[in-house]
Structure formats: structure tokens, C-alpha cells
Protein backbone atom coordinates (compact mmCIF):
# COMPACT_ATOMS: atom_id res chain seq x y z
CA UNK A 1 35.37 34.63 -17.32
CA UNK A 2 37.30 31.55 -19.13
CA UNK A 3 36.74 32.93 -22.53
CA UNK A 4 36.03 35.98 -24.37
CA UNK A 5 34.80 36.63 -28.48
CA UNK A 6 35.19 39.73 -29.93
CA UNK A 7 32.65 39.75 -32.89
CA UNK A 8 32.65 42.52 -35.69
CA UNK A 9 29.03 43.73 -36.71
CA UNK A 10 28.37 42.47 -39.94
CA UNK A 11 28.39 44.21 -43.28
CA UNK A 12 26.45 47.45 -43.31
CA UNK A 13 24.76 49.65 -45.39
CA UNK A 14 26.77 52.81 -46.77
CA UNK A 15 24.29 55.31 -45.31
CA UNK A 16 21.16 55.52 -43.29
CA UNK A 17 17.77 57.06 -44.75
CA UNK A 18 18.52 59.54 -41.62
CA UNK A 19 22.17 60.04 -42.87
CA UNK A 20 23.73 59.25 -39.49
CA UNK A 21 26.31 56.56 -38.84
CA UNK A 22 24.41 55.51 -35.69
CA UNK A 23 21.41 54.18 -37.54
CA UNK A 24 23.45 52.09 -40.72
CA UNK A 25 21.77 48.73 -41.00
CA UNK A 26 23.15 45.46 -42.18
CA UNK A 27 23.13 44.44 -45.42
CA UNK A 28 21.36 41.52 -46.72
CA UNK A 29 24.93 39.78 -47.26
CA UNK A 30 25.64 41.11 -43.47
CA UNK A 31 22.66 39.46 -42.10
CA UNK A 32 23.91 36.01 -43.80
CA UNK A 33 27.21 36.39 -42.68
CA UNK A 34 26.35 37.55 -38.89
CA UNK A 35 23.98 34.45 -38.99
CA UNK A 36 26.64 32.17 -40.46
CA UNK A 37 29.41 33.46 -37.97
CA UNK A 38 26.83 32.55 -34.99
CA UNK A 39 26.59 28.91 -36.19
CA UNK A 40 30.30 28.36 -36.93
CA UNK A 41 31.34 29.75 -33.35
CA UNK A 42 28.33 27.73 -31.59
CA UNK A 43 29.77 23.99 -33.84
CA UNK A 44 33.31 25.33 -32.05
CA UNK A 45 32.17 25.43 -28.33
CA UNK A 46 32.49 29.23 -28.58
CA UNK A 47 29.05 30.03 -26.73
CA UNK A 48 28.33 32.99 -24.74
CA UNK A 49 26.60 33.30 -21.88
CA UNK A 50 26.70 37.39 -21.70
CA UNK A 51 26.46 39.63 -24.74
CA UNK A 52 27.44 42.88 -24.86
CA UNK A 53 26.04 44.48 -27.72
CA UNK A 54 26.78 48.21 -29.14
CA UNK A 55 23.28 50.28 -29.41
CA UNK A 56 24.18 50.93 -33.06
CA UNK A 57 21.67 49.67 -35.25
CA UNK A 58 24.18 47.14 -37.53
CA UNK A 59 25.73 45.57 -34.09
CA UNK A 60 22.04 45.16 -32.58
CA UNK A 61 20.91 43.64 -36.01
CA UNK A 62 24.60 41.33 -36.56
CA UNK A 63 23.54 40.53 -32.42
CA UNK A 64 19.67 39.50 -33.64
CA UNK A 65 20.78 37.42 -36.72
CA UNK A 66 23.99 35.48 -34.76
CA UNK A 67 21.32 34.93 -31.39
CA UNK A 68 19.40 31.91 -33.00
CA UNK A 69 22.61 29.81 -32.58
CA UNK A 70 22.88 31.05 -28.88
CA UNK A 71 19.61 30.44 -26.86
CA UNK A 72 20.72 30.57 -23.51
CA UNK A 73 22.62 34.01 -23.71
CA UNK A 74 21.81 37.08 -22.22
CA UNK A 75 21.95 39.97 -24.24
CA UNK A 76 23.03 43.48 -22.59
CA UNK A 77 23.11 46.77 -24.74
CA UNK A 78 25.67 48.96 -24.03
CA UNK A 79 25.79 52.57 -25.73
CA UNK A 80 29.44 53.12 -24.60
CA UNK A 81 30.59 50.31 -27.14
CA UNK A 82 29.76 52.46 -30.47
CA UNK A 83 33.18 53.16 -31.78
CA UNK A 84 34.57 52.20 -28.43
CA UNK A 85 38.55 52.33 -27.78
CA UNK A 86 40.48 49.24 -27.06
CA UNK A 87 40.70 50.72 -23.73
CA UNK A 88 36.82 51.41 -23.22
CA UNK A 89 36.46 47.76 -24.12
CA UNK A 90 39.33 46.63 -22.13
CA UNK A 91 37.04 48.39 -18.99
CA UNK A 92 33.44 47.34 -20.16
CA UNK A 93 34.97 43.68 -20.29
CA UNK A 94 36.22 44.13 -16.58
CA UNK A 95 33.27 46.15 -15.99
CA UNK A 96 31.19 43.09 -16.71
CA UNK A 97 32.22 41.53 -13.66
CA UNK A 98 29.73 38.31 -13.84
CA UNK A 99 31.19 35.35 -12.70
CA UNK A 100 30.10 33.95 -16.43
CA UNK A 101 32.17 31.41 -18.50
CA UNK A 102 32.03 33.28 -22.10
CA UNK A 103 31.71 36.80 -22.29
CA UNK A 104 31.23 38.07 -26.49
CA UNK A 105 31.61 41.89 -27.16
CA UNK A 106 29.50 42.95 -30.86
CA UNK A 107 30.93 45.90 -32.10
CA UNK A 108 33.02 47.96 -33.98
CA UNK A 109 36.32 48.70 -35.57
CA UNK A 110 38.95 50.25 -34.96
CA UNK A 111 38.37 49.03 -31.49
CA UNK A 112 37.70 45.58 -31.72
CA UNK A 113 40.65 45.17 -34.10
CA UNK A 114 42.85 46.91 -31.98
CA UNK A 115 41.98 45.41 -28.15
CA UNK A 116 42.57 41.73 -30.26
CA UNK A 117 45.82 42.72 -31.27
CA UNK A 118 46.64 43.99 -27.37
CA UNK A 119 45.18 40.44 -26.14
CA UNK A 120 47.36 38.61 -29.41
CA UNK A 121 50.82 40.12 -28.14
CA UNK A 122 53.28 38.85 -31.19
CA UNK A 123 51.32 36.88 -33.98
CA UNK A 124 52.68 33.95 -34.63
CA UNK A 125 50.24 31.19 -36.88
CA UNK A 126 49.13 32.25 -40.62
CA UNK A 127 45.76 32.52 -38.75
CA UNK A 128 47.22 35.18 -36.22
CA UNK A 129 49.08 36.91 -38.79
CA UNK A 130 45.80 37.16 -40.75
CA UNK A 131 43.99 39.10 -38.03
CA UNK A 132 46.54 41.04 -37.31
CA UNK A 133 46.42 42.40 -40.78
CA UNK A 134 42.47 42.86 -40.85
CA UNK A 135 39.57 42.21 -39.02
CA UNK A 136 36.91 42.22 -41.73
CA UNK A 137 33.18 42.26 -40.76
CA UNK A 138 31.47 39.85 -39.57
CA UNK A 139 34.36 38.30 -38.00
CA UNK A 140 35.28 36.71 -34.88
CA UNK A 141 38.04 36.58 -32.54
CA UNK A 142 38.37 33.88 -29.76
CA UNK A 143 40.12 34.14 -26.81
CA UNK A 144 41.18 32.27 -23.22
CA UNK A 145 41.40 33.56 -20.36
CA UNK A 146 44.46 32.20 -17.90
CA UNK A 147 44.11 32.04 -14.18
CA UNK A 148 47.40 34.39 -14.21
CA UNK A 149 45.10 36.76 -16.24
CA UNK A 150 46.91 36.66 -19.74
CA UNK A 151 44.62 36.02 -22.70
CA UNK A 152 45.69 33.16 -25.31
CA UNK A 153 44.71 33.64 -28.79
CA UNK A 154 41.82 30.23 -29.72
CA UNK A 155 40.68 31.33 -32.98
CA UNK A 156 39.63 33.63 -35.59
CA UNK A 157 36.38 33.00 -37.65
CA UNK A 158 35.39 35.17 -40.90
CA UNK A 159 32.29 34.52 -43.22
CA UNK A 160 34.19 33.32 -45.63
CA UNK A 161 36.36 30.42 -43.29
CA UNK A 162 32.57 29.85 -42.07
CA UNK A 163 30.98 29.03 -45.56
CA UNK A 164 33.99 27.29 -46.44
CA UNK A 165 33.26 24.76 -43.40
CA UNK A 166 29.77 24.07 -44.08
């Protein structure tokens, strides 16, 4: 893997008609913004080739509207990324083992947030120091991937840097 994108689902409904967590869909705003976070990444070069995608209904839908701008990646749903650790998606990105180029993650905080601060080390740009202070939904976070292993911080995408652009 060269390159890895850590994508936030999208904004999500406060509750589900079943009342679980699991089952929160996105808003309409969320499906814009998860569609509108796709295109900006794909006009940067940032294009997957695998897709790891949490089984919770607002990842699966932020994964279905961002996919349009990403025809030639796989999708893979993976249960174990709902509310996954930094750590459990430290090991599902090792885990994917695919000798791919660009490997994206679509899940949830405080996880996502957390493993890009881990990969960031010390913040240094305004953009850095923005997503070390949140990582809002819809959001995405862009790293390299060094042949000695580290991670550099690329770039960090939100909706509203997106709509700005276009």
C-alpha cells in the first residue's frame, strides 16, 4: 500500500425507526456531502483500489453515494469497523494485506479521528492543526505510506473545503 484515506461516514440521522445506532442512515445533506467528498478526493489522485467499509448502515450508504467517483474499486464490508479503535483499524489496515496502491477505510469516530492523529505524529500546517482539532463528517484524511513504513500526512478534505473548490 502507497496510500491510505480515512473517510468519516457522512452526516446521519439522529435515530433509526428501529432505535438502534447500527441502523442510523444518512441524511439528505450526508448523502451530498459523502458524494461531494468522493469527487473532490477522485480530482486529487486520491483513488482507492480497496474499500473497507463498516456494516453500519450510514458508512455503507456515505460508501454507495462517494462509489460513483471510484469505478474501479472494490468494496469489502467489514463488521469489525463499527466504532472500531484506532488499534482495530491499525490491524484491519495490516490485515488487508493486498498488494494494492490505495487502501480507504469508511467509518467512524472516535476511531478514525484518533488512528489519523497516531499516523499525523505533531501537527504542524493550519490544515494539520485543523484535523487534529476535529474530524467532522464526511471528511477525509490522506495519507503516504514510506518504504521505511512511517505514514506522511497528504491532505485533509471536508464538505465544506470540497464545495468551496467546485
Amino acid at each position: 500500500m502507497q496510500r491510505l484515506i480515512l473517510l468519516r461516514h457522512g452526516k446521519a440521522e439522529s435515530t433509526a425507526a428501529t432505535g438502534g445506532d447500527f441502523e442510523r442512515g444518512l441524511t439528505e445533506s450526508g448523502r451530498r456531502e459523502a458524494a461531494l467528498i468522493g469527487h473532490a478526493l477522485a480530482r486529487t489522485g486520491c483513488t482507492p483500489d480497496l474499500v473497507l467499509v463498516s456494516t453500519a448502515r450510514r458508512a455503507m450508504e456515505t460508501w454507495e453515494a462517494a462509489q460513483a467517483a471510484f469505478p474501479k474499486a472494490r468494496m469489502a464490508p467489514a463488521r469489525e469497523l463499527y466504532h472500531a479503535s484506532a488499534d482495530a483499524l491499525a490491524e484491519a489496515i495490516d490485515a488487508a494485506g493486498e498488494p494494492i496502491a490505495t487502501l480507504m477505510i469508511v467509518g467512524h469516530n472516535p476511531g478514525l479521528h484518533e488512528l489519523a492523529l497516531t499516523l499525523m505524529v505533531s501537527p504542524r500546517s493550519r490544515v494539520e492543526k485543523t484535523l487534529a482539532d476535529s474530524f467532522p463528517t464526511a471528511a477525509a484524511a490522506v495519507f503516504q505510506l514510506h518504504d521505511d513504513g512511517r505514514f506522511e500526512f497528504e491532505r485533509f478534505l471536508t464538505p465544506r473545503d470540497a464545495a468551496a473548490a467546485n
